[in-house]
N, C-alpha and C. Protein backbone atom coordinates (compact mmCIF):
# COMPACT_ATOMS: atom_id res chain seq x y z
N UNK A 1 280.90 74.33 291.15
CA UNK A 1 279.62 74.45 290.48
C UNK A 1 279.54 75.85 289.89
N UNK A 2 279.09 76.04 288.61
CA UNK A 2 279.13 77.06 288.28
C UNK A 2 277.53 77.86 287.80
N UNK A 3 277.62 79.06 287.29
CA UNK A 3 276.46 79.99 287.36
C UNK A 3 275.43 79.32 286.13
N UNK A 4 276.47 78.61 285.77
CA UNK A 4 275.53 78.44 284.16
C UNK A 4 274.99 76.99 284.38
N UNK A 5 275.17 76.11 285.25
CA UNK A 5 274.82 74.97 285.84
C UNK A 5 273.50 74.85 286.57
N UNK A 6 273.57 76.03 287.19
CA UNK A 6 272.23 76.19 288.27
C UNK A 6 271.03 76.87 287.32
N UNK A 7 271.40 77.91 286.23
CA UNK A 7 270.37 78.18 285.29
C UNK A 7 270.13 77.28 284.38
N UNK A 8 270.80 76.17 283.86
CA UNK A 8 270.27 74.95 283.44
C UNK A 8 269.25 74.26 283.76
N UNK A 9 269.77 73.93 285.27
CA UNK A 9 268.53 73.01 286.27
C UNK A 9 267.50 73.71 286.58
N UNK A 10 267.24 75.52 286.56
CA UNK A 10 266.47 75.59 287.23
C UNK A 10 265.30 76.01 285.74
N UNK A 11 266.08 76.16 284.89
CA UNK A 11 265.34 75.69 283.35
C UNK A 11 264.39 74.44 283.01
N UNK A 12 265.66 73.34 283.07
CA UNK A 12 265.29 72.19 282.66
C UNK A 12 263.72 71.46 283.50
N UNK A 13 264.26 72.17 284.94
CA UNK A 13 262.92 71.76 286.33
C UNK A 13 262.09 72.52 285.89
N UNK A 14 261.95 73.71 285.36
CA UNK A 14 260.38 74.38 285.17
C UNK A 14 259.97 74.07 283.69
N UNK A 15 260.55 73.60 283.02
CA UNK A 15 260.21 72.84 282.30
C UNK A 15 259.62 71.75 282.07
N UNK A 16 259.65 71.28 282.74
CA UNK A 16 259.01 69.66 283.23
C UNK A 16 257.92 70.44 283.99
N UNK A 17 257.70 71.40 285.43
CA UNK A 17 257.09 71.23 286.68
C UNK A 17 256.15 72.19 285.98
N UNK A 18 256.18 72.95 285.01
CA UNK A 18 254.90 74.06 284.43
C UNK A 18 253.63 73.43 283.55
N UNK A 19 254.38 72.15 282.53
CA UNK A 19 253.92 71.54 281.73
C UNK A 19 253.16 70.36 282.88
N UNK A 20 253.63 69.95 283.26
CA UNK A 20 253.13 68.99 284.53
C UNK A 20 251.91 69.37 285.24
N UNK A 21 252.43 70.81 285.88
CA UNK A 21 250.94 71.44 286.52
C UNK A 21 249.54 71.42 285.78
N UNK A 22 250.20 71.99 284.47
CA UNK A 22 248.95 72.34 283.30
C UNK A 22 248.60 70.42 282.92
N UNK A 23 248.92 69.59 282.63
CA UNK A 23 248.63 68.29 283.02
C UNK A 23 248.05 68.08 284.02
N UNK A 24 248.65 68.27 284.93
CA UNK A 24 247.67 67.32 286.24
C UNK A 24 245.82 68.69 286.44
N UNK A 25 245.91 69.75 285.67
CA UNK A 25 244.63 70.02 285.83
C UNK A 25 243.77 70.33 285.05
N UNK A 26 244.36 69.87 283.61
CA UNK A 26 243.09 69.44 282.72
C UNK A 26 241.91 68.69 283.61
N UNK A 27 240.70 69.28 283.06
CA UNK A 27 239.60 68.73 283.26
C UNK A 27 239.27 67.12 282.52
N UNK A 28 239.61 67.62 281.35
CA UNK A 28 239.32 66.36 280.93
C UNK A 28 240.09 65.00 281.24
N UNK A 29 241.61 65.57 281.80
CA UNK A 29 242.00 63.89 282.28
C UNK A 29 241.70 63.75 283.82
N UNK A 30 241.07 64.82 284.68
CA UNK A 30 241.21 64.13 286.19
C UNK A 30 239.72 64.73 286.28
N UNK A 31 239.16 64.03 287.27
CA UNK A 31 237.81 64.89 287.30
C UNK A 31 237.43 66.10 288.09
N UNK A 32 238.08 66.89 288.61
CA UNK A 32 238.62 68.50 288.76
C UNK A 32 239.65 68.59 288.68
N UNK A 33 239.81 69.85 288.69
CA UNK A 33 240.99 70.15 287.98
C UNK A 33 241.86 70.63 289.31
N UNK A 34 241.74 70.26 290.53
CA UNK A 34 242.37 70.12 291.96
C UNK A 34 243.55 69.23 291.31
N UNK A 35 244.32 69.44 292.25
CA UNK A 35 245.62 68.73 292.49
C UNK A 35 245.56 67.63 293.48
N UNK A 36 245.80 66.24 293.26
CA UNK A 36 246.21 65.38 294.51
C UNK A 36 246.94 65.30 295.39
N UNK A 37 247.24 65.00 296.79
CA UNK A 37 248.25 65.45 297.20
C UNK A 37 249.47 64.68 296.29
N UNK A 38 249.53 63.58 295.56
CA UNK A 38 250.87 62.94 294.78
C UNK A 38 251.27 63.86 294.09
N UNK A 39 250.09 64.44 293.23
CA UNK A 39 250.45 65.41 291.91
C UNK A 39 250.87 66.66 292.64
N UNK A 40 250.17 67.10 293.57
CA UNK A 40 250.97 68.53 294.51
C UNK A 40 252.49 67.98 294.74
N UNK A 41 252.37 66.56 294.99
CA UNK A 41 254.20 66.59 296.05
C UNK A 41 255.30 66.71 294.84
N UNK A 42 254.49 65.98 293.52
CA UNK A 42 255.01 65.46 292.77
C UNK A 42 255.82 66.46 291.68
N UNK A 43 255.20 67.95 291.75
CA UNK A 43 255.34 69.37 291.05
C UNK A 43 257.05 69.50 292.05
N UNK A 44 256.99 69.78 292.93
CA UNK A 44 258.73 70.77 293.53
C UNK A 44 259.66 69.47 293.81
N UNK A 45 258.90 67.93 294.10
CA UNK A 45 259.65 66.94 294.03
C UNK A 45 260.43 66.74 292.22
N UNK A 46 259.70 67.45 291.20
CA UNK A 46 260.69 67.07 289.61
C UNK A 46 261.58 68.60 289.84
N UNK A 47 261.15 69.62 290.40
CA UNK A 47 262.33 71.16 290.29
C UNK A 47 263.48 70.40 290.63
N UNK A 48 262.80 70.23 291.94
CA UNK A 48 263.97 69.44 292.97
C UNK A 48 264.92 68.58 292.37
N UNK A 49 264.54 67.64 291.78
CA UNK A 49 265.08 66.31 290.77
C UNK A 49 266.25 66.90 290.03
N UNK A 50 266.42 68.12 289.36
CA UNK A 50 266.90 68.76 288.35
C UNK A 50 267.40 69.77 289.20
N UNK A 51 267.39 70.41 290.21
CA UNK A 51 268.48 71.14 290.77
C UNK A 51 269.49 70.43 292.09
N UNK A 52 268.95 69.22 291.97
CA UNK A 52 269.98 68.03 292.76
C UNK A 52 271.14 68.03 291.70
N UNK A 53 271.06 67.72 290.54
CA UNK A 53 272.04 67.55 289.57
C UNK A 53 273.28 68.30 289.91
N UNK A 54 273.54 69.50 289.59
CA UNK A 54 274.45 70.26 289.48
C UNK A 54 275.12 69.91 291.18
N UNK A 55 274.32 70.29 292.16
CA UNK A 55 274.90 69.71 293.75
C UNK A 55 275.77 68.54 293.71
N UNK A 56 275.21 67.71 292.97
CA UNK A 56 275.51 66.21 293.19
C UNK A 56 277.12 66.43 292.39
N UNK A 57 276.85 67.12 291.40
CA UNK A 57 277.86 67.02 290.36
C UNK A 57 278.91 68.24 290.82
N UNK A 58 278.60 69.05 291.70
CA UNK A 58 279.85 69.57 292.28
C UNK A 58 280.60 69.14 293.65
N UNK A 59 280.23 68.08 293.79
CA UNK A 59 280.95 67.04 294.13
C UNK A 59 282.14 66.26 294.11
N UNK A 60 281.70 66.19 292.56
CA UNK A 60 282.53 65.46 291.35
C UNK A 60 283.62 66.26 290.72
N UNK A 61 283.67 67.92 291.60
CA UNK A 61 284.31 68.45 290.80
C UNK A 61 286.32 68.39 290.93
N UNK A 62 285.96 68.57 289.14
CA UNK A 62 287.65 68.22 288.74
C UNK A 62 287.55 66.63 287.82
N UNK A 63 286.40 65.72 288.21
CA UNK A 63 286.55 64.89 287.19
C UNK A 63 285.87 65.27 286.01
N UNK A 64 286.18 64.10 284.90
CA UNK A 64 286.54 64.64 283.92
C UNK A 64 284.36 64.65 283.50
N UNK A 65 283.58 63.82 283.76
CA UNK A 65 282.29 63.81 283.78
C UNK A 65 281.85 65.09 284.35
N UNK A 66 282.33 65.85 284.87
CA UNK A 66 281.93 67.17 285.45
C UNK A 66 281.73 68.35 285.03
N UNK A 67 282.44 68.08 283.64
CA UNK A 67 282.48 69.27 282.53
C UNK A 67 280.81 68.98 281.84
N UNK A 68 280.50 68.02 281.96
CA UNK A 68 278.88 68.18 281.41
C UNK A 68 278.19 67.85 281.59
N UNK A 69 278.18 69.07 282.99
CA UNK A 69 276.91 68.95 284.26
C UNK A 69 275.46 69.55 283.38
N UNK A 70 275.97 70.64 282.21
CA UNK A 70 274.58 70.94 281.51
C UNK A 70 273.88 69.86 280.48
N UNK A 71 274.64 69.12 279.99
CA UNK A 71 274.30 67.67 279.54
C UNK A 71 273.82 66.82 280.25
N UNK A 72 274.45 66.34 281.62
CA UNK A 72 274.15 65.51 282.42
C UNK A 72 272.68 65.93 283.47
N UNK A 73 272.10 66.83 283.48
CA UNK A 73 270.97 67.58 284.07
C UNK A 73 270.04 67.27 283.84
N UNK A 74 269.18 67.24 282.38
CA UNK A 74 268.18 66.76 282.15
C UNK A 74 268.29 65.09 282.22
N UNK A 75 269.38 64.48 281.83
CA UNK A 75 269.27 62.95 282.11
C UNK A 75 269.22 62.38 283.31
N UNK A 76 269.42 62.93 284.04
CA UNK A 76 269.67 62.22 285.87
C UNK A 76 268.45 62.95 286.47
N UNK A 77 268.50 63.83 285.95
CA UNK A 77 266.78 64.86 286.36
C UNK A 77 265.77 64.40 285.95
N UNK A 78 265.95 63.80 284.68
CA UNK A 78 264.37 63.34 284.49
C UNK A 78 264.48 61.84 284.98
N UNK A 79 265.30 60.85 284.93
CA UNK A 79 265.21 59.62 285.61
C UNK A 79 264.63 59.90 287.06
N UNK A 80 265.35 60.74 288.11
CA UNK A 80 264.58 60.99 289.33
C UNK A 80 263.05 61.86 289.02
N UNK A 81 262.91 62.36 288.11
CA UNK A 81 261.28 62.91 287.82
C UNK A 81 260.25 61.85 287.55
N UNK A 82 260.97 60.86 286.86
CA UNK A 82 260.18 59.57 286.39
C UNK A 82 259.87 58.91 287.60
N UNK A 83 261.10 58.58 288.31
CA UNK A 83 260.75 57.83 289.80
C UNK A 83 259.39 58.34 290.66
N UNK A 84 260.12 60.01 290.74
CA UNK A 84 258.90 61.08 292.05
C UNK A 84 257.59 60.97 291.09
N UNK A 85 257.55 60.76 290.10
CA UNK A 85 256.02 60.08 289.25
C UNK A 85 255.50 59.22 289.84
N UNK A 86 256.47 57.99 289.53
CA UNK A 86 256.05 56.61 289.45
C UNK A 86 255.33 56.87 291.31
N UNK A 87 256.27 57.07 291.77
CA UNK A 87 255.31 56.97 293.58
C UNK A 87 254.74 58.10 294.08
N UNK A 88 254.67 59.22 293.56
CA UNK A 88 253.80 60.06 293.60
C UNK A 88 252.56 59.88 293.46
N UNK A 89 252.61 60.40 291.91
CA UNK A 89 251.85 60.19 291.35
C UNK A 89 250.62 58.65 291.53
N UNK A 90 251.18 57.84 291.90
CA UNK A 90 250.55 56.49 292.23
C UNK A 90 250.56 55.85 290.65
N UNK A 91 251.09 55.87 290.03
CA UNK A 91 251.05 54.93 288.83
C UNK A 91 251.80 53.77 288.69
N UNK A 92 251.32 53.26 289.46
CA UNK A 92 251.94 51.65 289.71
C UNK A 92 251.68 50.63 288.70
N UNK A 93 250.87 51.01 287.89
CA UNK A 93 250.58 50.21 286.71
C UNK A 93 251.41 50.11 285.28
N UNK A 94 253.11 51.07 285.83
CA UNK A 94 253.89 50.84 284.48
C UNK A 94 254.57 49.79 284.59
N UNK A 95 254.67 49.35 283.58
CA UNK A 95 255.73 48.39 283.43
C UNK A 95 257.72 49.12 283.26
N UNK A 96 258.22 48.26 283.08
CA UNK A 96 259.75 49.18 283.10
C UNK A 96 259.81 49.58 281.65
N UNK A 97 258.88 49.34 280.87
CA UNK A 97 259.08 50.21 278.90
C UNK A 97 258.29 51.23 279.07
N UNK A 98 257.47 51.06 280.17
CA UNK A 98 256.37 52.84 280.34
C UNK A 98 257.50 53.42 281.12
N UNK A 99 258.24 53.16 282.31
CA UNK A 99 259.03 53.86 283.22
C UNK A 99 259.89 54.47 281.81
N UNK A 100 260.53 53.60 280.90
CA UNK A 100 262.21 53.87 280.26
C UNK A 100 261.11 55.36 279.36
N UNK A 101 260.15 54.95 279.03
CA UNK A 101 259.20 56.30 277.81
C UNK A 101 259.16 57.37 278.34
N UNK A 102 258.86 57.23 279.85
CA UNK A 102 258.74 58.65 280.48
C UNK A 102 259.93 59.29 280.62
N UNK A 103 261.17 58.56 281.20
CA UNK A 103 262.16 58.68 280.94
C UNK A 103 262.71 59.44 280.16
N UNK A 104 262.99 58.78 278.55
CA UNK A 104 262.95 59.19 277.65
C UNK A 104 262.10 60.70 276.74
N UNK A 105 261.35 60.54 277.45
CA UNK A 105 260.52 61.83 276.97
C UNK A 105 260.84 63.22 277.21
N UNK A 106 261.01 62.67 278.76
CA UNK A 106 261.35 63.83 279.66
C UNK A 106 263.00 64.75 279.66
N UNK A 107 263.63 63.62 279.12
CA UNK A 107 265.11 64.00 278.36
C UNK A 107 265.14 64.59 276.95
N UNK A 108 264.86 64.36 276.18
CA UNK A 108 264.07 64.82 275.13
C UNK A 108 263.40 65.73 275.21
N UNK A 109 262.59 66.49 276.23
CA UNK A 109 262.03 67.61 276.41
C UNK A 109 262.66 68.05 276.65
N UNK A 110 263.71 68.08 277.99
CA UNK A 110 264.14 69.16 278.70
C UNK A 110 266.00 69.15 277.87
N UNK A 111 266.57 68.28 277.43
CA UNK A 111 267.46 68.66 276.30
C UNK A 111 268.09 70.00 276.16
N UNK A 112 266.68 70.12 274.56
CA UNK A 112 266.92 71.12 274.25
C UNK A 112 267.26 72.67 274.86
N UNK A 113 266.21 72.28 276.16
CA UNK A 113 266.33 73.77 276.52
C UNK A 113 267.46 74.21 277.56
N UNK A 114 267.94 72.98 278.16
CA UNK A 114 269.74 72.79 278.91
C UNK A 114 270.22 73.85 278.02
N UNK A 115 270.25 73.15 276.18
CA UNK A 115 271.41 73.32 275.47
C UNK A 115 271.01 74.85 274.94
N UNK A 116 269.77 75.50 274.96
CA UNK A 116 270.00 76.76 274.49
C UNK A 116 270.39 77.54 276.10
N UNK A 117 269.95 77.39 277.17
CA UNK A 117 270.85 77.82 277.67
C UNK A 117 272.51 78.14 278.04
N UNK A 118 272.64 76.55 277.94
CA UNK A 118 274.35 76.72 277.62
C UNK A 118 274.96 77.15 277.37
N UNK A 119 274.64 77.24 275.56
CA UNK A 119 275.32 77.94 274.82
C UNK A 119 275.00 79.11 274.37
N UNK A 120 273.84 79.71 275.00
CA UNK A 120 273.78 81.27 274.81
C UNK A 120 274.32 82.03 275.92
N UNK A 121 274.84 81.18 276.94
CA UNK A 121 275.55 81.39 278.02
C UNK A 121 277.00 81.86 277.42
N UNK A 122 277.68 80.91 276.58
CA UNK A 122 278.70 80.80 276.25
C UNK A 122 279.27 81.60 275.20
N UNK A 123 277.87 82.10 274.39
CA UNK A 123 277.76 82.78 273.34
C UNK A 123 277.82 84.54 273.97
N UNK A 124 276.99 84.85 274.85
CA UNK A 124 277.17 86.11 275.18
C UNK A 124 278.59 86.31 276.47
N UNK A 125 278.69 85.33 276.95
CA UNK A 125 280.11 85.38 277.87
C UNK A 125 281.05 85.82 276.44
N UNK A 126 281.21 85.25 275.51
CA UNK A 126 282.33 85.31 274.01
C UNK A 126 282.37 86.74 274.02
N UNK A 127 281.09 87.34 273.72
CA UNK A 127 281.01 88.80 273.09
C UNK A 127 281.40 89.33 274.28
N UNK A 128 280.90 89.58 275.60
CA UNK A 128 281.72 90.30 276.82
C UNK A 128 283.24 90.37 276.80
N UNK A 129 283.70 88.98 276.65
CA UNK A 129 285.29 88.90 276.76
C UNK A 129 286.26 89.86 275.38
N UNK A 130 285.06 89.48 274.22
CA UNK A 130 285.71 90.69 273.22
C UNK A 130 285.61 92.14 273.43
N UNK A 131 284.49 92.31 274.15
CA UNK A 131 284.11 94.04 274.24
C UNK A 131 284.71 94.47 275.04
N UNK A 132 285.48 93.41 276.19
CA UNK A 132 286.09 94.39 277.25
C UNK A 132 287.32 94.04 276.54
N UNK A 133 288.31 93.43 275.52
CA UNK A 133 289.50 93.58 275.69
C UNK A 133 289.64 94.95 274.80
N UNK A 134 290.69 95.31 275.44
CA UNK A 134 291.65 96.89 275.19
C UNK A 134 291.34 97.25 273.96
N UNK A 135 290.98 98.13 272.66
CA UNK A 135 291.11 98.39 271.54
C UNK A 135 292.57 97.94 270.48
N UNK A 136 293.39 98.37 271.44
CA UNK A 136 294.76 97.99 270.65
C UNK A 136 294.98 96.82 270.75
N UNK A 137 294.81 95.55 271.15
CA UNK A 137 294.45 94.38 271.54
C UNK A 137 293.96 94.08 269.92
N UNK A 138 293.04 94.49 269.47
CA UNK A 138 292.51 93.76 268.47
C UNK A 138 293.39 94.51 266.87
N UNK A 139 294.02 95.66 267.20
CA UNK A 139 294.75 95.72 265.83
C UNK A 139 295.74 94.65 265.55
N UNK A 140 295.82 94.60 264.08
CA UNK A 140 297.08 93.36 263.55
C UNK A 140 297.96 94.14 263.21
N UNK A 141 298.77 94.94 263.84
CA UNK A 141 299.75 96.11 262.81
C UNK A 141 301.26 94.76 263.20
C-alpha cells in the first residue's frame, strides 16, 4: 500500500463526509439542524468506507487490479457509502435505481478529486526525481 493511496481515501472520504454533514444540517431539510444518531453513525461510517479501500486492496498486492487502488477508491467507497446510507440513514424507501443514483453520484463526486490527487502526486514526485539527479546527468555532450 502506498503513500499516495491513503491520501486518496482520506480525500475522497472527506469529501463525501464534509458535504454530508453540511446536508444532514440544513434547516430546511430536517427540522433542526441536530444530527440523528443514523446521520451521526452515518458521517465516519462513509471516511471509513473509503479508507477500507486501499487496506482491502493491499491485500491484493502484486495483482494486476492493484495498480488502481486510486481509481478503484471512490468506486468501492462510495458503493459502501451508499449502503452505510441506505441503513443508517433509514431510507428504506429506495428502490435499487435510487440506490445505483447515489451510487453513481457519489463516484462522480469523489472521482475527480482521487484523480487530482494522484496525479499531482505523480507530477511533483517527477520534478523531485529531476532536481535531485546529479547536474552532469542532464548534459547531452
Amino acid at each position: 500500500m502506498k503513500r499516495v493511496d491513503i491520501e486518496v481515501a482520506v480525500v475522497a472520504g472527506l469529501a463525501v463526509a464534509l458535504p454530508l454533514y453540511k446536508i444532514f444540517t440544513l434547516p430546511e431539510i430536517c427540522d433542526s439542524p441536530k444530527l440523528t444518531l443514523g446521520e451521526a453513525a452515518a458521517l465516519p461510517a462513509a471516511l471509513a468506507a473509503y479508507l477500507s479501500v486501499p487496506l482491502l486492496f493491499g491485500l491484493l498486492r502484486g495483482q494486476r487490479g492493484a495498480r488502481f487502488v486510486w481509481l478503484w477508491t471512490p468506486v468501492m467507497g462510495s458503493i459502501l457509502t451508499a449502503v452505510a446510507l441506505y441503513f443508517l440513514v433509514v431510507l428504506k424507501d429506495w428502490s435499487p435505481a435510487q440506490f445505483a443514483m447515489v451510487w453513481l453520484a457519489l463516484c462522480v463526486w469523489t472521482l475527480p478529486f482521487a484523480a487530482v490527487v494522484h496525479y499531482s502526486g505523480m507530477i511533483v514526485r517527477g520534478i523531485r526525481r529531476r532536481r535531485e539527479r546529479p547536474h552532469g546527468a542532464n548534459s547531452h555532450c
